[in-house]
PDB file of N, CA and C in Angstrom:
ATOM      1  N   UNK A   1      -8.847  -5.084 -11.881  1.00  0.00           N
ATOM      2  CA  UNK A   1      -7.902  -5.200 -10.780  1.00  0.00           C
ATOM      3  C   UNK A   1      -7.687  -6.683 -10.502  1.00  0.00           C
ATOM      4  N   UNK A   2      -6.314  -7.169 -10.906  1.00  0.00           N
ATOM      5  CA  UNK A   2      -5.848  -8.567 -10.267  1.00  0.00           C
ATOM      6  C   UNK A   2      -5.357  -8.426  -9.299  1.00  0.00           C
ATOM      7  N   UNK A   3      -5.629  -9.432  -8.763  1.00  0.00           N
ATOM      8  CA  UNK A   3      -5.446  -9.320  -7.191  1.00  0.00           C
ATOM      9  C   UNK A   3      -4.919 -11.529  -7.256  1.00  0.00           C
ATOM     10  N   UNK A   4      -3.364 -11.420  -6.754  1.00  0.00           N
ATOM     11  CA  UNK A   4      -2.813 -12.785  -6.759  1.00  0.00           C
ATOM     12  C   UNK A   4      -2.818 -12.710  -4.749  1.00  0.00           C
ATOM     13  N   UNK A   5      -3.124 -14.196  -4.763  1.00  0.00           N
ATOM     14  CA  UNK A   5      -3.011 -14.493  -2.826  1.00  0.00           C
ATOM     15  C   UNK A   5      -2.186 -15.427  -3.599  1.00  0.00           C
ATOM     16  N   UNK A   6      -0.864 -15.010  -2.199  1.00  0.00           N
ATOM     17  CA  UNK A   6       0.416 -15.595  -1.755  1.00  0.00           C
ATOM     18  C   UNK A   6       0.209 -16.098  -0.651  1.00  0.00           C
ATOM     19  N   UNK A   7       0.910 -17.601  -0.027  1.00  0.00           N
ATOM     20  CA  UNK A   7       0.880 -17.205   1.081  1.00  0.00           C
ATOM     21  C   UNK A   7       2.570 -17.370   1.638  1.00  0.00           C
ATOM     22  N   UNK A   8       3.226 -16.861   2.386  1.00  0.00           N
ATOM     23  CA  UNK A   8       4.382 -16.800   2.319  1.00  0.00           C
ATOM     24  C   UNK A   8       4.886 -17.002   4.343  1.00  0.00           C
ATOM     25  N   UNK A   9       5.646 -17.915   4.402  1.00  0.00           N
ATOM     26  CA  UNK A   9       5.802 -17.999   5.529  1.00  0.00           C
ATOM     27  C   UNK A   9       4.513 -18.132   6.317  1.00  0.00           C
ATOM     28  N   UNK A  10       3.548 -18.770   5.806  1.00  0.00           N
ATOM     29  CA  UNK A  10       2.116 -19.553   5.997  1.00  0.00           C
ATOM     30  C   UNK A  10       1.498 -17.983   6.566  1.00  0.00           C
ATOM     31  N   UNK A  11       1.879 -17.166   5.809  1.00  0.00           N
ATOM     32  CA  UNK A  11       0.875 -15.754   6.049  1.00  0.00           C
ATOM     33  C   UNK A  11       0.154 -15.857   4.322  1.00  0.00           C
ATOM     34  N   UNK A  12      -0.934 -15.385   4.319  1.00  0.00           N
ATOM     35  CA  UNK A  12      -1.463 -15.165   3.150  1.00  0.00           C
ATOM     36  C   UNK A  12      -1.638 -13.756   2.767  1.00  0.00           C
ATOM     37  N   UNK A  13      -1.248 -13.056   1.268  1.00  0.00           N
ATOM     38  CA  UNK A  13      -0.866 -11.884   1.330  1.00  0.00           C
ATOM     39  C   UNK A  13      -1.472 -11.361  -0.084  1.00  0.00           C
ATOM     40  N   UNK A  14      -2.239 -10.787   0.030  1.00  0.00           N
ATOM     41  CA  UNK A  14      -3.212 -10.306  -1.416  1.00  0.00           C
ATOM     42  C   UNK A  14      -1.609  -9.365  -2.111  1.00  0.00           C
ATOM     43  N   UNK A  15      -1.472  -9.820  -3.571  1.00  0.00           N
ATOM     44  CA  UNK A  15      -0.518  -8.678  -4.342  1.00  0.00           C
ATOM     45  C   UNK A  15      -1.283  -8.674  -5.645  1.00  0.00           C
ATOM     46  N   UNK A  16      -1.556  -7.501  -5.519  1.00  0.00           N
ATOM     47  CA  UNK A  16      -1.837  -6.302  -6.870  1.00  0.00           C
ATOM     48  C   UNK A  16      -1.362  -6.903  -8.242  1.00  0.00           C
ATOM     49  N   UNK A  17      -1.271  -7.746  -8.984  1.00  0.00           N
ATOM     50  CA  UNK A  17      -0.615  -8.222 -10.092  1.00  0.00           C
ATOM     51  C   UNK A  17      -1.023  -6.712 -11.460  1.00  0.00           C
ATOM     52  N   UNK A  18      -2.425  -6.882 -11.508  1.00  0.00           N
ATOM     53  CA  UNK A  18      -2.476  -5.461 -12.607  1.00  0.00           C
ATOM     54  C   UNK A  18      -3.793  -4.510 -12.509  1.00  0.00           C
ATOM     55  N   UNK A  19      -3.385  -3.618 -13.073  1.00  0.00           N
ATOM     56  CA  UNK A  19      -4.713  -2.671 -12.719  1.00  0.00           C
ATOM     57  C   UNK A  19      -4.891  -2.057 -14.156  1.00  0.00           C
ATOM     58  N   UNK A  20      -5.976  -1.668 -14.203  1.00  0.00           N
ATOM     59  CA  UNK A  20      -6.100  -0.797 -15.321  1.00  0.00           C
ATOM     60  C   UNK A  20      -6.009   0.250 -15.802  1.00  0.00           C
ATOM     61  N   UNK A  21      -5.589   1.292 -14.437  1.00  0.00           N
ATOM     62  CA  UNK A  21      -4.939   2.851 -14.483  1.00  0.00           C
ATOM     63  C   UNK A  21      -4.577   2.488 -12.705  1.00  0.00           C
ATOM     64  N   UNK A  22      -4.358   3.829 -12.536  1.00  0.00           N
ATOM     65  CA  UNK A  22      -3.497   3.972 -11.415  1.00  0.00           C
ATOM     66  C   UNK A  22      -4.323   4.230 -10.559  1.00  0.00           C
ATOM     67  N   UNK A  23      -4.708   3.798  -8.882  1.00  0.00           N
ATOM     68  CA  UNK A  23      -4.924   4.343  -7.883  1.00  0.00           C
ATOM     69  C   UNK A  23      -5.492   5.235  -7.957  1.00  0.00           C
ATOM     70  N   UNK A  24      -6.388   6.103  -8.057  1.00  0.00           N
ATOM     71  CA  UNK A  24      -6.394   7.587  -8.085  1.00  0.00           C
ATOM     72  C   UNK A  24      -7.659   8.412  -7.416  1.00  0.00           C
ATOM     73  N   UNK A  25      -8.303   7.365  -6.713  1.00  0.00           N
ATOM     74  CA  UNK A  25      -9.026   8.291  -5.962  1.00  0.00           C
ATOM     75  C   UNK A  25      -9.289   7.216  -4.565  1.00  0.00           C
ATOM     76  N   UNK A  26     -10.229   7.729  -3.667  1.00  0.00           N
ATOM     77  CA  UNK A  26     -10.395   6.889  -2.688  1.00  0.00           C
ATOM     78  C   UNK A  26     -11.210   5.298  -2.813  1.00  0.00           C
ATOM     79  N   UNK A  27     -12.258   5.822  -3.604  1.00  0.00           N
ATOM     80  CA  UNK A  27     -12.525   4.828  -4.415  1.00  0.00           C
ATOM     81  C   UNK A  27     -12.299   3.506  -4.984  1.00  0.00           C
ATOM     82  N   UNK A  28     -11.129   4.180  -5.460  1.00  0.00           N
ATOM     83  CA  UNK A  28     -10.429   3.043  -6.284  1.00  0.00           C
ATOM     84  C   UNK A  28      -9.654   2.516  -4.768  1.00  0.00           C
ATOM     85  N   UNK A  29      -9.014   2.601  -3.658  1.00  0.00           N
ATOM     86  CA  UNK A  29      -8.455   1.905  -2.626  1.00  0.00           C
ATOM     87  C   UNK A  29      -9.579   1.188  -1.928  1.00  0.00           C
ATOM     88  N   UNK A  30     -11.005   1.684  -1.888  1.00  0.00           N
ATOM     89  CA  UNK A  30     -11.906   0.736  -1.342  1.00  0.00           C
ATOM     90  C   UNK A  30     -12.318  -0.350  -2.362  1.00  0.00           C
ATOM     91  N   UNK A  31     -11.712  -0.296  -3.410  1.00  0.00           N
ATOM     92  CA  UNK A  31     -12.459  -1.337  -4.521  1.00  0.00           C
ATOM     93  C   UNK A  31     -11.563  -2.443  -3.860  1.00  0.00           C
ATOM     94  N   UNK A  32      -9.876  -2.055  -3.786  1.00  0.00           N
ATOM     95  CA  UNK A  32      -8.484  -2.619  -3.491  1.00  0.00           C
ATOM     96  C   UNK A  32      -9.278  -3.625  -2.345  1.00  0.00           C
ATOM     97  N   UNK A  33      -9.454  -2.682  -0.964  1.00  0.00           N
ATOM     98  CA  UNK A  33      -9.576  -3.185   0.222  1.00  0.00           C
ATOM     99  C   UNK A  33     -10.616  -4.178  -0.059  1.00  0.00           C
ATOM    100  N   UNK A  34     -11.313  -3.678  -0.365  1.00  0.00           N
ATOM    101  CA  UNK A  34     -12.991  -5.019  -0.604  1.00  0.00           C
ATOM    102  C   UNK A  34     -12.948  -5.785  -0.834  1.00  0.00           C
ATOM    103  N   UNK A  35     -12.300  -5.762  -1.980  1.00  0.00           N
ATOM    104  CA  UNK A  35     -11.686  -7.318  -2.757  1.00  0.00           C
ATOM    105  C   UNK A  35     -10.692  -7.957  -1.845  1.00  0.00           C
ATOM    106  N   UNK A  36      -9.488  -7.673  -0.806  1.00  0.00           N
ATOM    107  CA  UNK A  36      -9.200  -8.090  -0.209  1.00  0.00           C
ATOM    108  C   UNK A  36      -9.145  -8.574   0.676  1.00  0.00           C
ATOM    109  N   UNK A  37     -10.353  -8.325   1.155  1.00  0.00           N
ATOM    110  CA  UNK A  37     -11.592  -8.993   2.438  1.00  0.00           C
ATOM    111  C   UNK A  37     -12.441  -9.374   1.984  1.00  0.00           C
ATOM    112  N   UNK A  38     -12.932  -9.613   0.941  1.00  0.00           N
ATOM    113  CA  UNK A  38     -13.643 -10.326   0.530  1.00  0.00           C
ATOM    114  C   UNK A  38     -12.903 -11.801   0.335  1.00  0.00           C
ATOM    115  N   UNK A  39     -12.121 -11.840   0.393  1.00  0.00           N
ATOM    116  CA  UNK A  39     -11.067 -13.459   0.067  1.00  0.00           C
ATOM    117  C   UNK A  39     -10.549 -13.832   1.570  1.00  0.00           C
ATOM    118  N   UNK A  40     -10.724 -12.692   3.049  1.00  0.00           N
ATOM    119  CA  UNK A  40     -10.522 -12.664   3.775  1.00  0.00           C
ATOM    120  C   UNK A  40      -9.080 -12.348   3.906  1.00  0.00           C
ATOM    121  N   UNK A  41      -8.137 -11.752   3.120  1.00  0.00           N
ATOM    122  CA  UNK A  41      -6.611 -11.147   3.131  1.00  0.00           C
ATOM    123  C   UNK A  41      -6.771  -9.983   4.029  1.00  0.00           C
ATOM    124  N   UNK A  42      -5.913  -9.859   4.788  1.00  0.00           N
ATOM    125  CA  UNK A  42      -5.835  -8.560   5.501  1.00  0.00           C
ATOM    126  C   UNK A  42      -4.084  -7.725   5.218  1.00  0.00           C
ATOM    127  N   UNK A  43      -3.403  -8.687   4.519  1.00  0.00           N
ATOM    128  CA  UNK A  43      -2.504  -7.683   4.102  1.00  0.00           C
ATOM    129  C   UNK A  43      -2.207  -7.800   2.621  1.00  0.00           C
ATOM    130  N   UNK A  44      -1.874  -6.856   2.318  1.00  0.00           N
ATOM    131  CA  UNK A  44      -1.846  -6.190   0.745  1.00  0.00           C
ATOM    132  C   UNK A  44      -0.269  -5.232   0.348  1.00  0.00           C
ATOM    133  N   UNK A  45       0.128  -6.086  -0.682  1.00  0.00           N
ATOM    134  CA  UNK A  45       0.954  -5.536  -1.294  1.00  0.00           C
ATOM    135  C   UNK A  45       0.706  -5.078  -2.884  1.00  0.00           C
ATOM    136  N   UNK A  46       1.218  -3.873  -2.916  1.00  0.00           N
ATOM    137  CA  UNK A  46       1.005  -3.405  -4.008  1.00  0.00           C
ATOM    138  C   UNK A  46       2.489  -2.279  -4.696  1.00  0.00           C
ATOM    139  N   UNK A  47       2.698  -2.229  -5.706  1.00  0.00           N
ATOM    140  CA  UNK A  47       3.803  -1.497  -6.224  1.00  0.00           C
ATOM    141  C   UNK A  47       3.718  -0.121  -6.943  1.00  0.00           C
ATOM    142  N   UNK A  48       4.690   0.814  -6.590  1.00  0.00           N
ATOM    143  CA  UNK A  48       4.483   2.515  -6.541  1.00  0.00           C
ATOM    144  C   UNK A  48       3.673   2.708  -7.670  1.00  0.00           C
ATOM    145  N   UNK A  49       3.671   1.922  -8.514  1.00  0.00           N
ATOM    146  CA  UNK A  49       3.526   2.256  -9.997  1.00  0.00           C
ATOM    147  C   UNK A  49       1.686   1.841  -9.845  1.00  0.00           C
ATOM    148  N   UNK A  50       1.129   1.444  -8.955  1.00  0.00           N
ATOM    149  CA  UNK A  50      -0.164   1.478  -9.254  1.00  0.00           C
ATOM    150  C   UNK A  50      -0.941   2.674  -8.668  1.00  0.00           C
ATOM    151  N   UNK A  51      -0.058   3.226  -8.171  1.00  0.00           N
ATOM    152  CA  UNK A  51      -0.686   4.592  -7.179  1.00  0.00           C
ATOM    153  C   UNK A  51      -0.806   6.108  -8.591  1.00  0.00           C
ATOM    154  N   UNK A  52      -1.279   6.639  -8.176  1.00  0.00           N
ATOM    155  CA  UNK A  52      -1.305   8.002  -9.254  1.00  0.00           C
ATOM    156  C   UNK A  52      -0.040   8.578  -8.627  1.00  0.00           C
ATOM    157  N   UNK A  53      -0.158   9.321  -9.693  1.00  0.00           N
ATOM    158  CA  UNK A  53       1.148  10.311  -9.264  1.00  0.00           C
ATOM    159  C   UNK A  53       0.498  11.302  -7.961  1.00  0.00           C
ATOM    160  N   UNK A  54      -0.511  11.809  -7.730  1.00  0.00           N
ATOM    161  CA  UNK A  54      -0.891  12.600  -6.810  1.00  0.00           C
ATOM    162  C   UNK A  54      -1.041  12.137  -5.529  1.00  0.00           C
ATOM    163  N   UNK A  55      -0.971  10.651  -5.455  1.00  0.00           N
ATOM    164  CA  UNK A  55      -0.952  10.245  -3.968  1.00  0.00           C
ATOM    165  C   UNK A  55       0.643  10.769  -2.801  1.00  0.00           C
ATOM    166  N   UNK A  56       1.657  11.111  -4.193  1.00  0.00           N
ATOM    167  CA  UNK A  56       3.199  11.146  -3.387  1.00  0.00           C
ATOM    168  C   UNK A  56       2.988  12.559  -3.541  1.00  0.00           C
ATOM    169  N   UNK A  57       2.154  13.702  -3.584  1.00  0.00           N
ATOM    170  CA  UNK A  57       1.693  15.346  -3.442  1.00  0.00           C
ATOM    171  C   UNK A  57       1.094  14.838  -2.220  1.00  0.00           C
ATOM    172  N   UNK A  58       1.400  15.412  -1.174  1.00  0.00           N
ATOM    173  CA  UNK A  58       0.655  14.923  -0.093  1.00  0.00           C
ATOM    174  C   UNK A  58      -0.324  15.998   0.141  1.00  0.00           C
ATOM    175  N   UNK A  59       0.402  16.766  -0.631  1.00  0.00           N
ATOM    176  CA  UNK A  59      -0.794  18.717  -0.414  1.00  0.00           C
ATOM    177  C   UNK A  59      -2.595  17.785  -1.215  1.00  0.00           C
ATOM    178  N   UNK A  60      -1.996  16.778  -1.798  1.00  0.00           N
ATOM    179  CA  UNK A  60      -3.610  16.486  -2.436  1.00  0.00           C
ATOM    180  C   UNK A  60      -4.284  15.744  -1.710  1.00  0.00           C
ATOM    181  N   UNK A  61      -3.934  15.074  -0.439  1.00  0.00           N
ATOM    182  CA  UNK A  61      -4.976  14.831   0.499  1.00  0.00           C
ATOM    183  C   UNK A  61      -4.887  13.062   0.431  1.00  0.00           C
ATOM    184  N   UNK A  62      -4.439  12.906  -0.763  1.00  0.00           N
ATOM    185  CA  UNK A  62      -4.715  11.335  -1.565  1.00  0.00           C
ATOM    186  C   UNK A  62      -4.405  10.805  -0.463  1.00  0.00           C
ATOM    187  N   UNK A  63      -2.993  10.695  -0.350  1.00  0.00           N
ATOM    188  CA  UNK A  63      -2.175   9.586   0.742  1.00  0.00           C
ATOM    189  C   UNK A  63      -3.156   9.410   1.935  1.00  0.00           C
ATOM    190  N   UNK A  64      -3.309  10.913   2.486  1.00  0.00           N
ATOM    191  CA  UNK A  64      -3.958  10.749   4.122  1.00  0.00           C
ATOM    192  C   UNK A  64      -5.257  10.025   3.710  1.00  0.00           C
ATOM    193  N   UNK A  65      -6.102   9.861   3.094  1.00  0.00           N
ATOM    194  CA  UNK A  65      -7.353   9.755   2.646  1.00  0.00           C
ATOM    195  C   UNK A  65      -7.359   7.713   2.430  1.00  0.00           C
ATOM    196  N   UNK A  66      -6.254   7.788   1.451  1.00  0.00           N
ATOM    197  CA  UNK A  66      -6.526   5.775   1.755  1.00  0.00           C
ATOM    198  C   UNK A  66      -5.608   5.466   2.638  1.00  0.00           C
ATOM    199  N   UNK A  67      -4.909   6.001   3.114  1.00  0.00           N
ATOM    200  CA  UNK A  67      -4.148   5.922   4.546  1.00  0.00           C
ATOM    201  C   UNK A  67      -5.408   5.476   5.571  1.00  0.00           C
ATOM    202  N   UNK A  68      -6.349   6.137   5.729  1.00  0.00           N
ATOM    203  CA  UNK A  68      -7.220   5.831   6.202  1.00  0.00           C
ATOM    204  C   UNK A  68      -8.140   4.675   6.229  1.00  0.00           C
ATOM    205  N   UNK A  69      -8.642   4.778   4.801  1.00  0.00           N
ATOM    206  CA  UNK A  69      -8.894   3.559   4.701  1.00  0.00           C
ATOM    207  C   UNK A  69      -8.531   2.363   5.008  1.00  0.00           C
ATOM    208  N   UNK A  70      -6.615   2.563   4.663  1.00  0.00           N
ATOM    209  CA  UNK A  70      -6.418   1.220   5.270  1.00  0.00           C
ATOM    210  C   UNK A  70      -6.578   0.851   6.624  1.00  0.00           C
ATOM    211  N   UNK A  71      -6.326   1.848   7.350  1.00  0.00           N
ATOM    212  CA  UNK A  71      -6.545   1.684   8.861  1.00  0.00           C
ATOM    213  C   UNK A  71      -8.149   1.241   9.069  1.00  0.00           C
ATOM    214  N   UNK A  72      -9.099   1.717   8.940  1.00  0.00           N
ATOM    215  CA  UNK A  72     -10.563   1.673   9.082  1.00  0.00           C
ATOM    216  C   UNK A  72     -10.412  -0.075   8.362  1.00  0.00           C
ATOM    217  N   UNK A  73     -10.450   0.061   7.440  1.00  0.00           N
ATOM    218  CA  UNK A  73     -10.041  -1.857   6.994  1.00  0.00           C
ATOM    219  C   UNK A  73      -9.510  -2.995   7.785  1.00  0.00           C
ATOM    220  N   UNK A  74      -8.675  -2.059   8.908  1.00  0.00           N
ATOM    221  CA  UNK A  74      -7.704  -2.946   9.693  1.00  0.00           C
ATOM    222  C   UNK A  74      -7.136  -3.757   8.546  1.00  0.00           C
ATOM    223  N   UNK A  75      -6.010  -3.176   7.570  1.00  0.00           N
ATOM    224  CA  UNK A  75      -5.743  -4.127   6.884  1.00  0.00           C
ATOM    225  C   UNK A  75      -4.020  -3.144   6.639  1.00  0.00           C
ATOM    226  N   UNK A  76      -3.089  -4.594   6.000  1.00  0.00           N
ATOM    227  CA  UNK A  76      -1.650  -3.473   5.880  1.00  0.00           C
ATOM    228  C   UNK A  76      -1.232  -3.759   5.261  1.00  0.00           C
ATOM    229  N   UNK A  77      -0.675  -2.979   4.445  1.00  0.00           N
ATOM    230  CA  UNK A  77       0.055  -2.281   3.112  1.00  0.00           C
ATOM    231  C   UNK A  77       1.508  -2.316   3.262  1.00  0.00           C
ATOM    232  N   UNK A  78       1.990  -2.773   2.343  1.00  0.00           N
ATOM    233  CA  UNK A  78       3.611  -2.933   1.546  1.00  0.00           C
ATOM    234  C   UNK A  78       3.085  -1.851   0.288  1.00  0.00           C
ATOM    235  N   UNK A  79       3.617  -0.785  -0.228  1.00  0.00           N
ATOM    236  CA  UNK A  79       4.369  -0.034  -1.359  1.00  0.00           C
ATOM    237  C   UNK A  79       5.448  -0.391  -1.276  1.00  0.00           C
ATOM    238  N   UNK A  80       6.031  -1.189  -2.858  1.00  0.00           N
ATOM    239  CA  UNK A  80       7.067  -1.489  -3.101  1.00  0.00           C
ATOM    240  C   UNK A  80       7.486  -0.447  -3.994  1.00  0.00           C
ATOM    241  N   UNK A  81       8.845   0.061  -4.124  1.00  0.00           N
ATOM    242  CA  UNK A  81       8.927   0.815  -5.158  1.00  0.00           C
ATOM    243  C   UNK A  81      10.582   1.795  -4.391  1.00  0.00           C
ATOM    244  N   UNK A  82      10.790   2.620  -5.764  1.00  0.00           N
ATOM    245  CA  UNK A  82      12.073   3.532  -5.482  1.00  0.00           C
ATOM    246  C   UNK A  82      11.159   5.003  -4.945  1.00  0.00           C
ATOM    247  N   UNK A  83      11.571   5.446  -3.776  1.00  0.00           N
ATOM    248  CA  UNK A  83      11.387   6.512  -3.464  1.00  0.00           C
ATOM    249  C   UNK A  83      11.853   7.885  -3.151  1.00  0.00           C
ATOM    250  N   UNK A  84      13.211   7.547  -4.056  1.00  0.00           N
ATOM    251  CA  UNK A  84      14.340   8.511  -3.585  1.00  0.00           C
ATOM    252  C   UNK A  84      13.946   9.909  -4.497  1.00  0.00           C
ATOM    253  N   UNK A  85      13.069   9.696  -5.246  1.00  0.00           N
ATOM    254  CA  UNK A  85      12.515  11.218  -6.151  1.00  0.00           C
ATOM    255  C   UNK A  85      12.252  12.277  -5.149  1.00  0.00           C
ATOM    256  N   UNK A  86      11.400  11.253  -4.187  1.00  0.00           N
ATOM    257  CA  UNK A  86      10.510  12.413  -2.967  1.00  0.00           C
ATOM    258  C   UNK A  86      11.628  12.734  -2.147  1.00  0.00           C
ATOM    259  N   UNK A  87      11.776  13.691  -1.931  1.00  0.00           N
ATOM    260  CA  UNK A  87      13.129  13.947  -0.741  1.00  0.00           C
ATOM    261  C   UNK A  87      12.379  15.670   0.250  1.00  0.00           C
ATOM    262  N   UNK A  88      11.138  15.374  -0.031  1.00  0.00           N
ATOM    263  CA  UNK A  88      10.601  16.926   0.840  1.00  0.00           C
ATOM    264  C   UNK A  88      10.812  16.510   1.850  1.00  0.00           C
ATOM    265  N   UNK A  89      10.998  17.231   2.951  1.00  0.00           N
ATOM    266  CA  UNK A  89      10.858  16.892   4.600  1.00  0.00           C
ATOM    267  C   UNK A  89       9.450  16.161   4.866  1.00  0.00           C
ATOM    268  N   UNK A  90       8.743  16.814   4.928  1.00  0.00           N
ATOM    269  CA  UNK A  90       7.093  16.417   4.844  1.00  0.00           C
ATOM    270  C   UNK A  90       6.920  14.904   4.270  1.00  0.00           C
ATOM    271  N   UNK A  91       7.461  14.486   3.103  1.00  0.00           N
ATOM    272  CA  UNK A  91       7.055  13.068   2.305  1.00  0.00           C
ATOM    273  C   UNK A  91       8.021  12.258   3.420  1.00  0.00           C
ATOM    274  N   UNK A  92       9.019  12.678   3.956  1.00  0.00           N
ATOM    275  CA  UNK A  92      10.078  11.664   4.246  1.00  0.00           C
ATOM    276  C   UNK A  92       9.591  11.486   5.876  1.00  0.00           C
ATOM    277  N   UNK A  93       9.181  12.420   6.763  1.00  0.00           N
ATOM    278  CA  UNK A  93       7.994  12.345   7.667  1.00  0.00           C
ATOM    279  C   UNK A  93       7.217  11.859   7.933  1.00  0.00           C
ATOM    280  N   UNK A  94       6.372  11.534   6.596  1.00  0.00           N
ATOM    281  CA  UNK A  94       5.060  10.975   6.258  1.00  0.00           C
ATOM    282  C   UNK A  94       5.763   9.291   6.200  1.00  0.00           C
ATOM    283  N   UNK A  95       6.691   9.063   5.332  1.00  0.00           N
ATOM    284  CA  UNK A  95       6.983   7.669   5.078  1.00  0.00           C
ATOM    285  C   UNK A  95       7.828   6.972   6.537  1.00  0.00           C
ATOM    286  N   UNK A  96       8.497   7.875   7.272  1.00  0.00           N
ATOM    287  CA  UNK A  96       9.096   7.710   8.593  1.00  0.00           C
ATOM    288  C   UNK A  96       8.117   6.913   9.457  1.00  0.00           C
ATOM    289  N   UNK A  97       6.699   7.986   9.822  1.00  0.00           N
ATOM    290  CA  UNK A  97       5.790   7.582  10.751  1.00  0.00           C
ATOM    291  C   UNK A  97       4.946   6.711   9.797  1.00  0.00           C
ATOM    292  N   UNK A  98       4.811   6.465   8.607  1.00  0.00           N
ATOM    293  CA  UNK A  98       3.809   5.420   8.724  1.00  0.00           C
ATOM    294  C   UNK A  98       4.739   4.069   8.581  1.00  0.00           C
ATOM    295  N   UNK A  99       6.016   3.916   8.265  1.00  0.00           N
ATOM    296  CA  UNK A  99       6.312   2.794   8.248  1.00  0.00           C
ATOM    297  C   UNK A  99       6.525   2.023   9.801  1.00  0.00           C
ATOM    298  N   UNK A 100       6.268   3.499  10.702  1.00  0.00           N
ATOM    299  CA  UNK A 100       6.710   3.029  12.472  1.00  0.00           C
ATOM    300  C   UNK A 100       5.105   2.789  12.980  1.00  0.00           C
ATOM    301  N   UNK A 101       4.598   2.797  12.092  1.00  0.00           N
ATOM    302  CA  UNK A 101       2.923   2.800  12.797  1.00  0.00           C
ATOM    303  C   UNK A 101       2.160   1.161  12.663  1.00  0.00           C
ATOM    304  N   UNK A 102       3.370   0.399  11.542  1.00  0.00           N
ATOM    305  CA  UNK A 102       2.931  -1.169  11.503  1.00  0.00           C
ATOM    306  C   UNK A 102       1.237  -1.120  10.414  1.00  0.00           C
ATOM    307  N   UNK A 103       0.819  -0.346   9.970  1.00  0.00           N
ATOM    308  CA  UNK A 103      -0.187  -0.375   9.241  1.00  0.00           C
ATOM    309  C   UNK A 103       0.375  -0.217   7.611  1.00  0.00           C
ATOM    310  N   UNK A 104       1.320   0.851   7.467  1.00  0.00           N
ATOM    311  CA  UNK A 104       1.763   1.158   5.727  1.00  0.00           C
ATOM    312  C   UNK A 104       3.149   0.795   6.192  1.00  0.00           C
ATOM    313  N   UNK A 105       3.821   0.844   5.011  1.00  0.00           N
ATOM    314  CA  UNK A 105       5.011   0.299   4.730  1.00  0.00           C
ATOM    315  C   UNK A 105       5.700   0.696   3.172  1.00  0.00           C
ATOM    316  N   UNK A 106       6.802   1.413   3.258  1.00  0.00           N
ATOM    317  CA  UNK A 106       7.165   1.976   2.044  1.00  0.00           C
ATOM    318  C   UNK A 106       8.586   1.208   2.132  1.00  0.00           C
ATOM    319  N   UNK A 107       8.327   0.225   0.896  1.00  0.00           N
ATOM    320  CA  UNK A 107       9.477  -0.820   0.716  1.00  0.00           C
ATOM    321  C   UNK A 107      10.447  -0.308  -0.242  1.00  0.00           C
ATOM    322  N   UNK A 108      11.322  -0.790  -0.036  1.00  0.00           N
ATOM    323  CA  UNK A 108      12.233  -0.892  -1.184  1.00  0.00           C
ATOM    324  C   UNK A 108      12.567  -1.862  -2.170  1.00  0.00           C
ATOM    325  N   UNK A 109      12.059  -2.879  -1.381  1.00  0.00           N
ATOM    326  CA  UNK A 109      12.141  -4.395  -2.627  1.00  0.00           C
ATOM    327  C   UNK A 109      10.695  -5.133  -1.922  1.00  0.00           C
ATOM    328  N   UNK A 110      10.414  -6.440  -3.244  1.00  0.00           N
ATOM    329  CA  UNK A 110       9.859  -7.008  -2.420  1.00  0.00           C
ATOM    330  C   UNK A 110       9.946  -8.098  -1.349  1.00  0.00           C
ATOM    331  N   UNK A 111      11.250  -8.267  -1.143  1.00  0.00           N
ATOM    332  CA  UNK A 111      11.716  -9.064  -0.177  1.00  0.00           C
ATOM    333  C   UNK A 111      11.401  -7.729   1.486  1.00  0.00           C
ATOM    334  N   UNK A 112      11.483  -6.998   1.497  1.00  0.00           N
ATOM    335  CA  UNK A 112      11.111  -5.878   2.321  1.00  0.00           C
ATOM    336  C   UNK A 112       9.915  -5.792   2.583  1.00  0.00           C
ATOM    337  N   UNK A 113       8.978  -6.184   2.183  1.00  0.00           N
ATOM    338  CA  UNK A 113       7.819  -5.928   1.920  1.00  0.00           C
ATOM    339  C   UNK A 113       7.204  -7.361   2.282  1.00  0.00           C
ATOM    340  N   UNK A 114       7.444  -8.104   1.925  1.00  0.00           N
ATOM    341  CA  UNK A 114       7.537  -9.750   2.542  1.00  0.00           C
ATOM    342  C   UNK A 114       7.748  -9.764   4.097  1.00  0.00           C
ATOM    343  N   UNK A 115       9.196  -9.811   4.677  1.00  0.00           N
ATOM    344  CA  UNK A 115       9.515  -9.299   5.581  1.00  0.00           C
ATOM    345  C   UNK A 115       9.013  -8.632   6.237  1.00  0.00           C
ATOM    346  N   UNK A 116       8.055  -7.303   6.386  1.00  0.00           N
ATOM    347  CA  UNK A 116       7.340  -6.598   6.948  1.00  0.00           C
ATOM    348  C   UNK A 116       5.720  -7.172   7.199  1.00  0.00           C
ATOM    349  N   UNK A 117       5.128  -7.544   6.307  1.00  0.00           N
ATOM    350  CA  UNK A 117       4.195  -8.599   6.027  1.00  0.00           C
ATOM    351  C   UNK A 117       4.176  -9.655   6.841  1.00  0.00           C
ATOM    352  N   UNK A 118       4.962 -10.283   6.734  1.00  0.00           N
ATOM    353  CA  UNK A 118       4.837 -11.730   7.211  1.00  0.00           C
ATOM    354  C   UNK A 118       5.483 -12.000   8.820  1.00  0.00           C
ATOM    355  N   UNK A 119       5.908 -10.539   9.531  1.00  0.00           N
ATOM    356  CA  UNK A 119       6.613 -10.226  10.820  1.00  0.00           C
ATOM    357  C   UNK A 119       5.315 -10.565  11.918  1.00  0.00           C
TER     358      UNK A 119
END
């Protein structure tokens, strides 16, 4: 897991550069978070493509589960990425309230994600 610090608009901002598989358990988001407090970063950007596919099944628990984490971390998340696949009521719910909750953030670019970050 690479992990690049930005600092952007004199915020400093841990981004995900590469991973070696995808996101895929809780685990793997506390490895994320650790390392990102460990450098003392408290916000983190990362792109759709490092998440498993089962985190956007919300029936699998994934999302709510490092959702959590990030909160318990006190730390906040940019997902950059296209999300127009998901169109359930439920996913679009889920991405509604957490982007109004100031902790997650489901971007569309990374200028969005910057922007949200660095607010």
């Amino acid at each position: 897991m690479k992990l690049t610090i930005l600092k952007l608009n004199n915020v400093p901002i841990a981004v995900l550069e590469s991973i070696e598989s995808p996101i895929n358990s809780v685990q793997d988001a506390l490895e994320l978070l650790e390392n990102a407090n460990s450098q003392g970063i408290r916000k983190i950007m990362i792109k759709k493509e490092h998440l498993h596919k089962d985190f956007f099944n919300l029936k699998s628990g994934l999302a709510g589960e490092i959702i959590q984490k990030v909160i318990n971390y006190y730390k906040q998340l940019a997902i950059v990425g296209d999300f127009d696949m998901y169109q359930s009521k439920s996913w679009l719910d889920f991405v509604y309230e957490s982007n109004k909750t100031g902790q997650i953030f489901f971007a569309e670019s990374t200028d969005d994600a910057v922007k949200y970050l660095t607010k």
